[in-house]
Protein backbone atom coordinates (compact mmCIF):
# COMPACT_ATOMS: atom_id res chain seq x y z
CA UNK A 1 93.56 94.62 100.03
CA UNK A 2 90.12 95.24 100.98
CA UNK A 3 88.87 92.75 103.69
CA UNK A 4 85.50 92.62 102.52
CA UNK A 5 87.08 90.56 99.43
CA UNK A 6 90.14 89.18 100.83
CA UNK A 7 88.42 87.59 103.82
CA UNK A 8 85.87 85.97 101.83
CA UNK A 9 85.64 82.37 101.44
CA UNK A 10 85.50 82.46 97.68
CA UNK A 11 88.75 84.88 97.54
CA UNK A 12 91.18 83.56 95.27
CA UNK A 13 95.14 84.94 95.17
CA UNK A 14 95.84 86.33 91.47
CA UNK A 15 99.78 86.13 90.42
CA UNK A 16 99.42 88.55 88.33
CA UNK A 17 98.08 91.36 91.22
CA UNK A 18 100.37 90.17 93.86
CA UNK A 19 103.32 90.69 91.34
CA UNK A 20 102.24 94.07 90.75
CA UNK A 21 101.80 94.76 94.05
CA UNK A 22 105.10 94.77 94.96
CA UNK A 23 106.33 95.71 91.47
CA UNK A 24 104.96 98.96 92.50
CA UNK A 25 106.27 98.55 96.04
CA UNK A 26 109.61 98.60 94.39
CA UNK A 27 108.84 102.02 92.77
CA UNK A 28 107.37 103.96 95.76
CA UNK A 29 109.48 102.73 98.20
CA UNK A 30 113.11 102.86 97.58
CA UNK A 31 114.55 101.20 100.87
CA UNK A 32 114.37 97.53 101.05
CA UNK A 33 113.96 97.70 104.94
CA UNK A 34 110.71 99.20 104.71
CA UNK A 35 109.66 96.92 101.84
CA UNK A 36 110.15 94.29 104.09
CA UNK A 37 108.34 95.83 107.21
CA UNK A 38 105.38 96.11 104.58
CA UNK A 39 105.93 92.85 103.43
CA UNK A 40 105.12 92.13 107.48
CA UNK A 41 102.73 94.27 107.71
CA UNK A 42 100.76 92.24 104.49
CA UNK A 43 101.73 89.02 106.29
CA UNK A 44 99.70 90.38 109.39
CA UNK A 45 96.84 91.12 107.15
CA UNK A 46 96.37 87.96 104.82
CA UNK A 47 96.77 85.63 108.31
CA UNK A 48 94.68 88.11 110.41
CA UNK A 49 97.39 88.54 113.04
CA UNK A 50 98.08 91.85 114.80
CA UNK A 51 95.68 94.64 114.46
CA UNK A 52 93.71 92.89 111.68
CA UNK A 53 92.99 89.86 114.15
CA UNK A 54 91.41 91.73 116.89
CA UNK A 55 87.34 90.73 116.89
CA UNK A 56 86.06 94.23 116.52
CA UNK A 57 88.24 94.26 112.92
CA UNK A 58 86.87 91.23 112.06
CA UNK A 59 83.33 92.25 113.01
CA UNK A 60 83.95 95.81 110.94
CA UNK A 61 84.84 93.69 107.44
CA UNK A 62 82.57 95.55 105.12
CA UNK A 63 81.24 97.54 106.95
CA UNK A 64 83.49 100.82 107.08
CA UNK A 65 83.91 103.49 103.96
CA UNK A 66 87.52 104.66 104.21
CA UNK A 67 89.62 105.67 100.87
CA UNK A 68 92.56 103.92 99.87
CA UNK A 69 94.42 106.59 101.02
CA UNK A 70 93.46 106.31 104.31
CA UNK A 71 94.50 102.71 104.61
CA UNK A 72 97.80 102.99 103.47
CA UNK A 73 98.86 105.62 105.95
CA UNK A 74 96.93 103.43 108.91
CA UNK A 75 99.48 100.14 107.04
CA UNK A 76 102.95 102.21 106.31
CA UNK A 77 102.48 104.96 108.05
């Protein structure tokens, strides 16, 4: 989930992470609802709609140093 890989033109989509991804979803969420508003929220990111599409986001690929931590409050929060 870091743009400065996932927005690359050589990025390729791995089964095996996406299925863990939301294998693990499963485990640290435990209401489907908000599963599925993440599920929107990754929808957002891999089409760059919302928050990810506006140009200073686009523009900031790669170029900020914040922890995954970070990110996943600014995505579930």
């Amino acid at each position: 989930m870091n743009p400065r890989y996932h927005y690359n033109l050589n990025f390729k989509v791995n089964a095996n992470i996406k299925i863990g991804l939301y294998q693990c979803l499963e485990r640290m969420v435990p209401n489907a609802i908000e599963i599925c508003k993440i599920d929107l929220q990754l929808e957002s990111f891999k089409d760059t709609k919302g928050l990810f599409g506006i140009e200073a986001a686009k523009t900031a690929r790669g170029k900020k140093k914040k922890n995954f931590s970070s990110m996943v409050g600014f995505l579930w929060g």
